[in-house]
PDB file of N, CA and C in Angstrom:
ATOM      1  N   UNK A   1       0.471   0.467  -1.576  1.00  0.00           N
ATOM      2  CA  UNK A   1       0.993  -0.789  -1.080  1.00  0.00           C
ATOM      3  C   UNK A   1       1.906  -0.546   0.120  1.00  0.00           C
ATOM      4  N   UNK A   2       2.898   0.739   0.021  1.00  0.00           N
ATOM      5  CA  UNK A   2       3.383   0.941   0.844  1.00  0.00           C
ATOM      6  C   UNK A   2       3.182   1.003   2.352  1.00  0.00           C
ATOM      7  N   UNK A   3       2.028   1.894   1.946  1.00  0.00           N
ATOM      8  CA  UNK A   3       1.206   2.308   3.561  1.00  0.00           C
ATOM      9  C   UNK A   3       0.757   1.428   3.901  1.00  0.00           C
ATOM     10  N   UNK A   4       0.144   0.652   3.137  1.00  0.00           N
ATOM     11  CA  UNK A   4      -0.808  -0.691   3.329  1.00  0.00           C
ATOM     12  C   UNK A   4      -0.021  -1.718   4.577  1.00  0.00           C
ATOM     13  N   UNK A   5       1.475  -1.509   3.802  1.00  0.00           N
ATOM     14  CA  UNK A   5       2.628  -2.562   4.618  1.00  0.00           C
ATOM     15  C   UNK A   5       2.770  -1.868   5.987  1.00  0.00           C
ATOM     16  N   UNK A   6       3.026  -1.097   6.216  1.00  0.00           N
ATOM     17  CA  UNK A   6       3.559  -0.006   6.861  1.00  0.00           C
ATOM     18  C   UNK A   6       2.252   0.075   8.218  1.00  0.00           C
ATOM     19  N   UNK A   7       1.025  -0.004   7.607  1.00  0.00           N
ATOM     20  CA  UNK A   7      -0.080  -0.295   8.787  1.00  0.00           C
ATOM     21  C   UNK A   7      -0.119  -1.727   9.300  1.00  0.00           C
ATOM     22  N   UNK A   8       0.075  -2.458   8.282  1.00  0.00           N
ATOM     23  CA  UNK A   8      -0.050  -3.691   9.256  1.00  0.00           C
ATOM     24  C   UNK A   8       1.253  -3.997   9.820  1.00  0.00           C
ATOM     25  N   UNK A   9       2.417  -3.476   9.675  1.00  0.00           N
ATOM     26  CA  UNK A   9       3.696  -4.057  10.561  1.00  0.00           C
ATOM     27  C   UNK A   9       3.361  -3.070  11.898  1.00  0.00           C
ATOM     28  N   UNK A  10       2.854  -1.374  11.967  1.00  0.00           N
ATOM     29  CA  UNK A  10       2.376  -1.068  12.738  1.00  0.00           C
ATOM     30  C   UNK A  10       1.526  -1.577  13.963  1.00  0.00           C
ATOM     31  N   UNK A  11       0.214  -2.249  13.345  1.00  0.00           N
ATOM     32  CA  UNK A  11      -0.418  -3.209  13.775  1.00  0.00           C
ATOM     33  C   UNK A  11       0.190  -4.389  14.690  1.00  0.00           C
ATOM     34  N   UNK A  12       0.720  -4.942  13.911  1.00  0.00           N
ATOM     35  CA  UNK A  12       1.404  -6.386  14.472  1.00  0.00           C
ATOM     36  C   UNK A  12       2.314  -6.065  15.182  1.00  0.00           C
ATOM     37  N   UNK A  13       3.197  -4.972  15.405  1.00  0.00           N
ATOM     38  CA  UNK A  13       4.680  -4.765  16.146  1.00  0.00           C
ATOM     39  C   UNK A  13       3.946  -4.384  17.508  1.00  0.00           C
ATOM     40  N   UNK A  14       2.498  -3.412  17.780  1.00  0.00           N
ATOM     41  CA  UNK A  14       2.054  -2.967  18.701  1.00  0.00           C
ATOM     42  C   UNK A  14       1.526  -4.276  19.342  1.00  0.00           C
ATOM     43  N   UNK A  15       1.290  -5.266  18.811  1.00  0.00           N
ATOM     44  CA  UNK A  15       0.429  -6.559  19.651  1.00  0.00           C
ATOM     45  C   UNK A  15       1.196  -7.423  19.977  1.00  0.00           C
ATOM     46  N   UNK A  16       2.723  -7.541  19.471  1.00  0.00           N
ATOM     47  CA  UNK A  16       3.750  -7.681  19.954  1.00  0.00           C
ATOM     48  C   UNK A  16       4.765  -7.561  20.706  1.00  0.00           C
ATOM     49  N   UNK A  17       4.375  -6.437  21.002  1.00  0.00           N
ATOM     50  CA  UNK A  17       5.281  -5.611  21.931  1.00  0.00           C
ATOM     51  C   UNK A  17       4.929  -5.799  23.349  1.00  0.00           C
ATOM     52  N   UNK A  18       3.375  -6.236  23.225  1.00  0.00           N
ATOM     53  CA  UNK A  18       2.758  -6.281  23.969  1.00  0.00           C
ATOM     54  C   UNK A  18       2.823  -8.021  25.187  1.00  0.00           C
ATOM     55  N   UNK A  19       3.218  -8.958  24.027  1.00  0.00           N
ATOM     56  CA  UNK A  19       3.031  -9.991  24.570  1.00  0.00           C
ATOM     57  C   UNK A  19       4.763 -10.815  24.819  1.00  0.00           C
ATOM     58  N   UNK A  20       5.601 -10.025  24.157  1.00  0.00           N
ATOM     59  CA  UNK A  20       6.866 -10.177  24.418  1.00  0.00           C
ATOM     60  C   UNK A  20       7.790 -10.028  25.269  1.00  0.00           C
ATOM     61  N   UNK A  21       8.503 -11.328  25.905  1.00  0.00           N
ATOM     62  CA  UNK A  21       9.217 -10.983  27.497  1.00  0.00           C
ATOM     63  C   UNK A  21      10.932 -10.497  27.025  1.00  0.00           C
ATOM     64  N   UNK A  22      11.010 -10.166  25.456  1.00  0.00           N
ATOM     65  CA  UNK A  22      12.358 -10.024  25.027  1.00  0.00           C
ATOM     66  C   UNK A  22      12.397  -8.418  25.639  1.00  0.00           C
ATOM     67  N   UNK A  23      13.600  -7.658  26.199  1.00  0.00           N
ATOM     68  CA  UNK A  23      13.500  -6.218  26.232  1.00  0.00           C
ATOM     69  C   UNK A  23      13.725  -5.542  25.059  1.00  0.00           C
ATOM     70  N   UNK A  24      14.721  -5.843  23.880  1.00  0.00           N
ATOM     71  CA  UNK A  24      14.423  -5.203  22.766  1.00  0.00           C
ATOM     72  C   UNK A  24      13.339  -4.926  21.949  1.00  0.00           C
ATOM     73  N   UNK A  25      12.817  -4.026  21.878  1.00  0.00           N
ATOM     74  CA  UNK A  25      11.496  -3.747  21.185  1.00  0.00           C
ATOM     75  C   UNK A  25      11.783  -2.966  19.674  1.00  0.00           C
ATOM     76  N   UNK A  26      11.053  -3.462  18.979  1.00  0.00           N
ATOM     77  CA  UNK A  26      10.462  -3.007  17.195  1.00  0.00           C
ATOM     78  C   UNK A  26       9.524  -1.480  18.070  1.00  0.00           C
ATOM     79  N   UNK A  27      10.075  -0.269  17.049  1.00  0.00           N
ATOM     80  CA  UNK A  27       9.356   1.131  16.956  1.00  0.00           C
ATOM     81  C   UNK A  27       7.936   0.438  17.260  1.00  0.00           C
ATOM     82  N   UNK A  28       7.012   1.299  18.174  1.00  0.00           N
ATOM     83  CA  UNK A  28       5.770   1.659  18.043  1.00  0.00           C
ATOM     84  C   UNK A  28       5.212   1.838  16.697  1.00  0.00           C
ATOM     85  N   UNK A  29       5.533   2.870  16.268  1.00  0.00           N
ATOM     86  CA  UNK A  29       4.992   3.412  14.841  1.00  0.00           C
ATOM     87  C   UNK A  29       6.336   3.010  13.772  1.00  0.00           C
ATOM     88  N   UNK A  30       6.064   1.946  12.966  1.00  0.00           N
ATOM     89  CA  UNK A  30       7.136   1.970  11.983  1.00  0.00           C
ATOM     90  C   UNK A  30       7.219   2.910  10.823  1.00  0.00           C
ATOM     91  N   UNK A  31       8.289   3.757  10.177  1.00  0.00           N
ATOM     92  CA  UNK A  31       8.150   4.125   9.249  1.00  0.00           C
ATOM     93  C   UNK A  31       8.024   3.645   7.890  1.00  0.00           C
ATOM     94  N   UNK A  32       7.340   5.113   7.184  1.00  0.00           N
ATOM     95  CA  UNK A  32       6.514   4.343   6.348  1.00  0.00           C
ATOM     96  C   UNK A  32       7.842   4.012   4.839  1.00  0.00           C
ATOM     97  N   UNK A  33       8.390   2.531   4.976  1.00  0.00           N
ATOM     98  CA  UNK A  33       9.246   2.154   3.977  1.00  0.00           C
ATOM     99  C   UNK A  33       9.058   0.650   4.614  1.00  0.00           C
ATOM    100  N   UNK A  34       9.380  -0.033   3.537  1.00  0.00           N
ATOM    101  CA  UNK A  34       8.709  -1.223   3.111  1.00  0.00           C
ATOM    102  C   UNK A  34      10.592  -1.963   2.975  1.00  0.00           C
ATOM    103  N   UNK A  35      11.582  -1.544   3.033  1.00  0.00           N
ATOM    104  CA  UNK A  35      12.560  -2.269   3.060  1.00  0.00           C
ATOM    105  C   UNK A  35      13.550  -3.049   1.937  1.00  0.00           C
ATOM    106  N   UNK A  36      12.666  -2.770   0.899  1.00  0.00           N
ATOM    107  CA  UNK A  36      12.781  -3.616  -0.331  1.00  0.00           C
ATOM    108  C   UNK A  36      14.356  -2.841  -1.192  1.00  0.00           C
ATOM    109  N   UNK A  37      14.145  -1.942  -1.588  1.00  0.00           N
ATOM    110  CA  UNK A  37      15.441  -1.426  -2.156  1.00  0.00           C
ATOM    111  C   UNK A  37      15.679  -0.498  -1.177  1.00  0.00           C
ATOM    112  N   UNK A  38      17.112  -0.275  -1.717  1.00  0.00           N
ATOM    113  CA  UNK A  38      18.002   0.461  -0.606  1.00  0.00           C
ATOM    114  C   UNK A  38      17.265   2.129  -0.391  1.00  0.00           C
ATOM    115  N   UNK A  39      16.685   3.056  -1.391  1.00  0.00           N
ATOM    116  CA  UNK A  39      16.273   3.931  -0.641  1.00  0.00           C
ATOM    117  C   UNK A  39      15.161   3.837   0.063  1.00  0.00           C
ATOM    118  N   UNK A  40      14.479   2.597   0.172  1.00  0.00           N
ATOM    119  CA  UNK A  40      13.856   2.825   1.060  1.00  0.00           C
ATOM    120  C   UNK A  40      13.637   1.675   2.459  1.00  0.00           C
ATOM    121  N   UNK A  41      14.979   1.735   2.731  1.00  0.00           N
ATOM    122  CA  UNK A  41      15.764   0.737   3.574  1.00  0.00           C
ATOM    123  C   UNK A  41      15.155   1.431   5.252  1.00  0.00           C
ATOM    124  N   UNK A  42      14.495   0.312   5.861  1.00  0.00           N
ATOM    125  CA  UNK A  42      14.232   0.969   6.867  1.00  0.00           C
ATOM    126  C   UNK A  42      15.304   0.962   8.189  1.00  0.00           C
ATOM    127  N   UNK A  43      15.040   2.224   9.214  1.00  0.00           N
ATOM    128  CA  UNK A  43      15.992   3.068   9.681  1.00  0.00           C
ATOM    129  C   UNK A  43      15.710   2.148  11.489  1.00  0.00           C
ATOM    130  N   UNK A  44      17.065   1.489  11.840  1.00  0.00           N
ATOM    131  CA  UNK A  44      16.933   0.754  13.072  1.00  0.00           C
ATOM    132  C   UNK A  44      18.046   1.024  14.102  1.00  0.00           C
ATOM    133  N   UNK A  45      17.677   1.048  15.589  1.00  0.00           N
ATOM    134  CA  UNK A  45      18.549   1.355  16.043  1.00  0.00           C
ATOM    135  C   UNK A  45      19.808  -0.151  16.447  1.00  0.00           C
ATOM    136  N   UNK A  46      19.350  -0.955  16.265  1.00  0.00           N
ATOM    137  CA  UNK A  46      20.138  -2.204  16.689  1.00  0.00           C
ATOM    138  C   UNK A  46      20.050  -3.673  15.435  1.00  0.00           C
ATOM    139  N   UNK A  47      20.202  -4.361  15.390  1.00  0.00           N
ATOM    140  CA  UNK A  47      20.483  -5.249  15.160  1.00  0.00           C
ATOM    141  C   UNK A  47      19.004  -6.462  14.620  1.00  0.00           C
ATOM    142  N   UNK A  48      19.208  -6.766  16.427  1.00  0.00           N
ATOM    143  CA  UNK A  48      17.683  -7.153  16.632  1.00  0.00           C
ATOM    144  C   UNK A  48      16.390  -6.968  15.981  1.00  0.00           C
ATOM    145  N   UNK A  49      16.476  -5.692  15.724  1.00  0.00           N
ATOM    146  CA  UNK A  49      15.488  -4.961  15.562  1.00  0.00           C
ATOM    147  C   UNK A  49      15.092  -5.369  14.032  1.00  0.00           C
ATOM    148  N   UNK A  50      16.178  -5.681  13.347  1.00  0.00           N
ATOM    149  CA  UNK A  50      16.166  -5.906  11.658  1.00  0.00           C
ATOM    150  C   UNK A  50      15.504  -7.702  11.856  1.00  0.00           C
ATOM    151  N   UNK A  51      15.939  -8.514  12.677  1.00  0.00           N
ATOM    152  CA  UNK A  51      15.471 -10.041  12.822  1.00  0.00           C
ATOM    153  C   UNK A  51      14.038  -9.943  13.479  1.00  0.00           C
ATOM    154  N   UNK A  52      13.389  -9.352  14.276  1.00  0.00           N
ATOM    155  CA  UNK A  52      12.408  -8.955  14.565  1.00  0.00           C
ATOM    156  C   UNK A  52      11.165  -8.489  13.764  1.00  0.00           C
ATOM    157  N   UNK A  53      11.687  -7.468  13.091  1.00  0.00           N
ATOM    158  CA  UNK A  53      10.870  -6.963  11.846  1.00  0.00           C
ATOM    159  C   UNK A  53      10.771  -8.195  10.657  1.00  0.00           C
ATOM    160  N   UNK A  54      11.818  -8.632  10.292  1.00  0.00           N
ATOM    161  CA  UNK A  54      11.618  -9.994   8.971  1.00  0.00           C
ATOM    162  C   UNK A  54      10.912 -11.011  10.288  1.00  0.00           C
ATOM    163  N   UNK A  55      10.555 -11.302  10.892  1.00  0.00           N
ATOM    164  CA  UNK A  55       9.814 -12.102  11.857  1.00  0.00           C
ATOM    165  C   UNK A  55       8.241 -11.945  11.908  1.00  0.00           C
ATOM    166  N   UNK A  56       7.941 -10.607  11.929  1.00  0.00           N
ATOM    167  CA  UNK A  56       6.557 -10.147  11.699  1.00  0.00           C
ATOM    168  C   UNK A  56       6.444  -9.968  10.378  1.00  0.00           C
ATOM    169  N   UNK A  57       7.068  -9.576   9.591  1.00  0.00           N
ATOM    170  CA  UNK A  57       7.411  -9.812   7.941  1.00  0.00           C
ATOM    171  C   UNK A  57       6.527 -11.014   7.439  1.00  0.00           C
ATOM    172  N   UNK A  58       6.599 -12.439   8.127  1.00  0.00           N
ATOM    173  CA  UNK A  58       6.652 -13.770   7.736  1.00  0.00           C
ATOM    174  C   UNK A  58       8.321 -14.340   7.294  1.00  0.00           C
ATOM    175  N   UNK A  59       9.186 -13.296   7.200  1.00  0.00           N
ATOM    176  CA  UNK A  59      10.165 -13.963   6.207  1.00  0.00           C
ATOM    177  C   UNK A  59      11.245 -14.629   7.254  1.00  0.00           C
ATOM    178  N   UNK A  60      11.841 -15.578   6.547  1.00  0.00           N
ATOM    179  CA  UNK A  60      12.774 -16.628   7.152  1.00  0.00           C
ATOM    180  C   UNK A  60      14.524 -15.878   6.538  1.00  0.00           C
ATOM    181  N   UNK A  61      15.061 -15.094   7.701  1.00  0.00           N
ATOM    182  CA  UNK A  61      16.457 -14.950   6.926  1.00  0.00           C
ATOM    183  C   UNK A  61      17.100 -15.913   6.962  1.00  0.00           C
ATOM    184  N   UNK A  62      18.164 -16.205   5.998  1.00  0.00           N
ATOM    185  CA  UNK A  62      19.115 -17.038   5.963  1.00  0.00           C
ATOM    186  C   UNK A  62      19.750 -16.409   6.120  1.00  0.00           C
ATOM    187  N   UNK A  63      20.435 -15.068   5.050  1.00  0.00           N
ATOM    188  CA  UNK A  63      21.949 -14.433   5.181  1.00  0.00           C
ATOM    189  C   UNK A  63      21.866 -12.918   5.646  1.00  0.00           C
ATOM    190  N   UNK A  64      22.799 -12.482   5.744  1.00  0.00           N
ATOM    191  CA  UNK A  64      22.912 -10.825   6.144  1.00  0.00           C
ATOM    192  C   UNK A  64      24.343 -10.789   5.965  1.00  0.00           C
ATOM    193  N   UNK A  65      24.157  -9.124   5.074  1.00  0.00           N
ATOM    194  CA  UNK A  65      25.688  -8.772   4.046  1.00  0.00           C
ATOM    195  C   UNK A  65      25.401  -6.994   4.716  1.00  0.00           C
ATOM    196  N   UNK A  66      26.862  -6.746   4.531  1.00  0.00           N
ATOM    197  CA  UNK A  66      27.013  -5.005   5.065  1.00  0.00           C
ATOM    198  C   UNK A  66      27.355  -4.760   4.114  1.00  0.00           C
ATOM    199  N   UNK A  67      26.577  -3.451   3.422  1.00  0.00           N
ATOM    200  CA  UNK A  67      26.729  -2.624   2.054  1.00  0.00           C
ATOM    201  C   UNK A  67      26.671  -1.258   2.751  1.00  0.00           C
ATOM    202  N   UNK A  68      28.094  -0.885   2.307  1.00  0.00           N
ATOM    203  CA  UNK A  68      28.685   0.748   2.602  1.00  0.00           C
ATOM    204  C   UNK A  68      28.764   1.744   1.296  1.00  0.00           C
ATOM    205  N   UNK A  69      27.885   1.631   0.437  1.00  0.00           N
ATOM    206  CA  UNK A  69      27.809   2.168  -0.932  1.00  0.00           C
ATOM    207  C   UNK A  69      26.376   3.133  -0.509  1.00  0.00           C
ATOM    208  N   UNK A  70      26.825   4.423  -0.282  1.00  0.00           N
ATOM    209  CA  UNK A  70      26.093   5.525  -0.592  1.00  0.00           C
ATOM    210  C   UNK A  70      25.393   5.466   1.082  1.00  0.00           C
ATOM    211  N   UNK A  71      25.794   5.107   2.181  1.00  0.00           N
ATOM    212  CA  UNK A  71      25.533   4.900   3.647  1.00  0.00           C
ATOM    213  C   UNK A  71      26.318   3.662   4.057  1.00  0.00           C
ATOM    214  N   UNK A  72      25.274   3.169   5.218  1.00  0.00           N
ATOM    215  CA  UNK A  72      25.707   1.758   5.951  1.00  0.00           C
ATOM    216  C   UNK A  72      24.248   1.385   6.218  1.00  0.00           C
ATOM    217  N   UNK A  73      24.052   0.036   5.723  1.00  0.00           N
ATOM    218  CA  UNK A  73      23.423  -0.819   5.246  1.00  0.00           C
ATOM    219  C   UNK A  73      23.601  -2.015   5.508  1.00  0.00           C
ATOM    220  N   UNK A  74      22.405  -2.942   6.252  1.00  0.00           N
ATOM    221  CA  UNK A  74      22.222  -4.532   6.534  1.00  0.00           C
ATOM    222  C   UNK A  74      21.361  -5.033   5.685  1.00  0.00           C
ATOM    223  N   UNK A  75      21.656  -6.024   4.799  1.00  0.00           N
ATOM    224  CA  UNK A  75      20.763  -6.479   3.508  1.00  0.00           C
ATOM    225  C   UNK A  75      20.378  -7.801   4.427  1.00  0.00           C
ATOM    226  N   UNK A  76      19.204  -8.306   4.734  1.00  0.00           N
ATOM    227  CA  UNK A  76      19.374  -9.621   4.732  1.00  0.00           C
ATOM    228  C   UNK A  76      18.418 -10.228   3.812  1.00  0.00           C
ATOM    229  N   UNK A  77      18.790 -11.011   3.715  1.00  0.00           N
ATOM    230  CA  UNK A  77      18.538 -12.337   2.564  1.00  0.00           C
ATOM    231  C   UNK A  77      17.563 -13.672   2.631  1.00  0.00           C
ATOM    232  N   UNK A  78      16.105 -12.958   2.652  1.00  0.00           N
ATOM    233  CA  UNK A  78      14.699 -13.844   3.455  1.00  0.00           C
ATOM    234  C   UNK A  78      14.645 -14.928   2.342  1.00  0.00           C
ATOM    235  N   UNK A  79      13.704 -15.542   2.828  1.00  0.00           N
ATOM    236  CA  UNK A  79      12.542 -16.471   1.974  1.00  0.00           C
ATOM    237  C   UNK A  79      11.352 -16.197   2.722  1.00  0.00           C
ATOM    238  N   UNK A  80      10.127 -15.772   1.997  1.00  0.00           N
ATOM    239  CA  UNK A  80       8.759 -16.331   2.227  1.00  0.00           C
ATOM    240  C   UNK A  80       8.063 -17.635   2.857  1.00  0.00           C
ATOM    241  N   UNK A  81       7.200 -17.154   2.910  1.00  0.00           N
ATOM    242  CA  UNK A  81       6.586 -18.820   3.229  1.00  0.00           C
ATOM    243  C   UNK A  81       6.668 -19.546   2.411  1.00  0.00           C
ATOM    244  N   UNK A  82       6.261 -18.770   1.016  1.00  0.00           N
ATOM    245  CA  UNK A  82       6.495 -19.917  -0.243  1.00  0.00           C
ATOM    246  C   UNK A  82       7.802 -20.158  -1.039  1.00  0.00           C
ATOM    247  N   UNK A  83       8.750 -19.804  -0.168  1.00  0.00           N
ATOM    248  CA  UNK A  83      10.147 -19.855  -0.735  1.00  0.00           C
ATOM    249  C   UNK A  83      10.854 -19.262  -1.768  1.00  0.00           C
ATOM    250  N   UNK A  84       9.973 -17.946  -1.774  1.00  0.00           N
ATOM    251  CA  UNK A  84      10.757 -17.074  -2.876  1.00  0.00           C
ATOM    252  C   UNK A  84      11.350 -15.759  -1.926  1.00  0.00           C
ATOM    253  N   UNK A  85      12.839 -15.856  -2.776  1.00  0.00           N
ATOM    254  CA  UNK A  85      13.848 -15.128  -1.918  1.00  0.00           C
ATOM    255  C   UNK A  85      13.099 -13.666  -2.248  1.00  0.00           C
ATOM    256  N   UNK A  86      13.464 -12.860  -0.924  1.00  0.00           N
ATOM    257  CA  UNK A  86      13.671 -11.269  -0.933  1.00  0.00           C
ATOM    258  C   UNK A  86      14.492 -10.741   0.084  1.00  0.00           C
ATOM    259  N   UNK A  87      15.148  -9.344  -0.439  1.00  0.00           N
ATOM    260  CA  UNK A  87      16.007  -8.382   0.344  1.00  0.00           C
ATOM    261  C   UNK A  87      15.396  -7.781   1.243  1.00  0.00           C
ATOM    262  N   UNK A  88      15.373  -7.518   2.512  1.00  0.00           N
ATOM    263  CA  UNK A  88      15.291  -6.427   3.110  1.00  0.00           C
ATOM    264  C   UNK A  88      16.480  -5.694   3.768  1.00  0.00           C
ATOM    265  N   UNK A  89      16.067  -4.437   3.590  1.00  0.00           N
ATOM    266  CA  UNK A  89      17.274  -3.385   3.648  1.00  0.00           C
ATOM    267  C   UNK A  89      17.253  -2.423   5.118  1.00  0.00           C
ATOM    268  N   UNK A  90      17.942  -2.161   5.724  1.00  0.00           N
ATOM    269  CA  UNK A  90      17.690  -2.040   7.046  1.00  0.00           C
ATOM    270  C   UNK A  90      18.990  -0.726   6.794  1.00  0.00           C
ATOM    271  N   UNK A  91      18.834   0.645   7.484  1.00  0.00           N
ATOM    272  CA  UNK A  91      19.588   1.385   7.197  1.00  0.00           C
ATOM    273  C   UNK A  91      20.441   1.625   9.173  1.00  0.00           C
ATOM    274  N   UNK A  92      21.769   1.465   8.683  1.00  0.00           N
ATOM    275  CA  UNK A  92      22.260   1.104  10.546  1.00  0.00           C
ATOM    276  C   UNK A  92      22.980   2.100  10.632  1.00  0.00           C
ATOM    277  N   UNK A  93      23.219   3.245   9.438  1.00  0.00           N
ATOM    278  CA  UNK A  93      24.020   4.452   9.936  1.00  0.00           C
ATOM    279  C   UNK A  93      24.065   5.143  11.458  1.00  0.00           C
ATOM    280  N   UNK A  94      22.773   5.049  12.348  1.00  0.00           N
ATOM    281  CA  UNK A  94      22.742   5.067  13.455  1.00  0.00           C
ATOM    282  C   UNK A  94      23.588   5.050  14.762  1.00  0.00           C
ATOM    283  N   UNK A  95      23.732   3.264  14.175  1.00  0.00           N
ATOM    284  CA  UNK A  95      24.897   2.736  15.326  1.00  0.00           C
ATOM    285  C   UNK A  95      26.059   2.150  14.828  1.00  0.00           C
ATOM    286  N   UNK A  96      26.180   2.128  13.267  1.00  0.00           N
ATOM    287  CA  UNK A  96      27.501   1.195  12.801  1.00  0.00           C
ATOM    288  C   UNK A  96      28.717   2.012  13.204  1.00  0.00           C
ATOM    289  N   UNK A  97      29.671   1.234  13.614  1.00  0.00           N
ATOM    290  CA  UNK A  97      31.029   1.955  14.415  1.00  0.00           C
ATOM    291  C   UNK A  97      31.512   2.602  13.097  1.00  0.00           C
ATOM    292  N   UNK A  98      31.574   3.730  13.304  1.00  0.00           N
ATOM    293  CA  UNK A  98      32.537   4.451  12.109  1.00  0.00           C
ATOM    294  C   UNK A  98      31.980   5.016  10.792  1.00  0.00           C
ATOM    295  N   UNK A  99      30.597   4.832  11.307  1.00  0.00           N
ATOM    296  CA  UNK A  99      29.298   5.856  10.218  1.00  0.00           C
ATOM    297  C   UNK A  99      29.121   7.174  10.585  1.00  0.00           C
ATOM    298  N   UNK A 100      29.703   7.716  11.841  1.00  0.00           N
ATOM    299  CA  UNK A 100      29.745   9.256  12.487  1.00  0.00           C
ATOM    300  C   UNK A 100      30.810  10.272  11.466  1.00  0.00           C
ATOM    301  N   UNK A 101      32.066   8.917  10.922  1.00  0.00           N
ATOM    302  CA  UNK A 101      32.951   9.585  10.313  1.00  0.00           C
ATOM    303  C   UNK A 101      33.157  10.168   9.223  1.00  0.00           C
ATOM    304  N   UNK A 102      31.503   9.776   8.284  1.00  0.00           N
ATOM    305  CA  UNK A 102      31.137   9.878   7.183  1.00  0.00           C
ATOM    306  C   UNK A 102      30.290  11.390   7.066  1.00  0.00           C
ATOM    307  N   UNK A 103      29.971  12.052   8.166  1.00  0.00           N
ATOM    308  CA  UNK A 103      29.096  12.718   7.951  1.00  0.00           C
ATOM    309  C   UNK A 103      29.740  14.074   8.177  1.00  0.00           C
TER     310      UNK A 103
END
């Protein structure tokens, strides 16, 4: 299921990338994690990049919470098309100010 996800956000981010006048761009090749629980929270360099991905997702965020338990972490807080809530987990150790200090 994983990979399964993982090819088609591949898919869709490349045909996107393509037709988009935004300069922030979603990875070429996404890695292969699906977002759902925290270890396998996928790894972004910005912000954007997490609203972008739940966009090709289908999912509609409403909220986004910072969880500093065991890293640094952007949860946001979708609905489906059919209105059932899910997490996606976005890992921002990357760029969060003051995640360098942890390591």
């Amino acid at each position: 299921m994983r990979i399964a996800l993982a090819m088609l956000l591949a898919a869709s981010t490349s045909a996107y990338a393509q037709t988009s006048s935004n300069p922030i761009s979603v990875p070429e090749v996404m890695p292969i994690s699906d977002g759902l629980p925290q270890v396998t929270a996928i790894k972004v360099r910005e912000v954007a990049e997490e609203y972008k991905i739940a966009k090709k997702m289908k999912l509609r965020p409403m909220s986004q919470s910072l969880v500093t338990t065991g890293g640094y972490y952007d949860v946001l807080n979708c609905v489906d098309a059919a209105g059932k809530p899910r997490e996606l987990w976005f890992d921002i150790g990357m760029f969060f100010p003051g995640s360098y200090l942890a390591k």
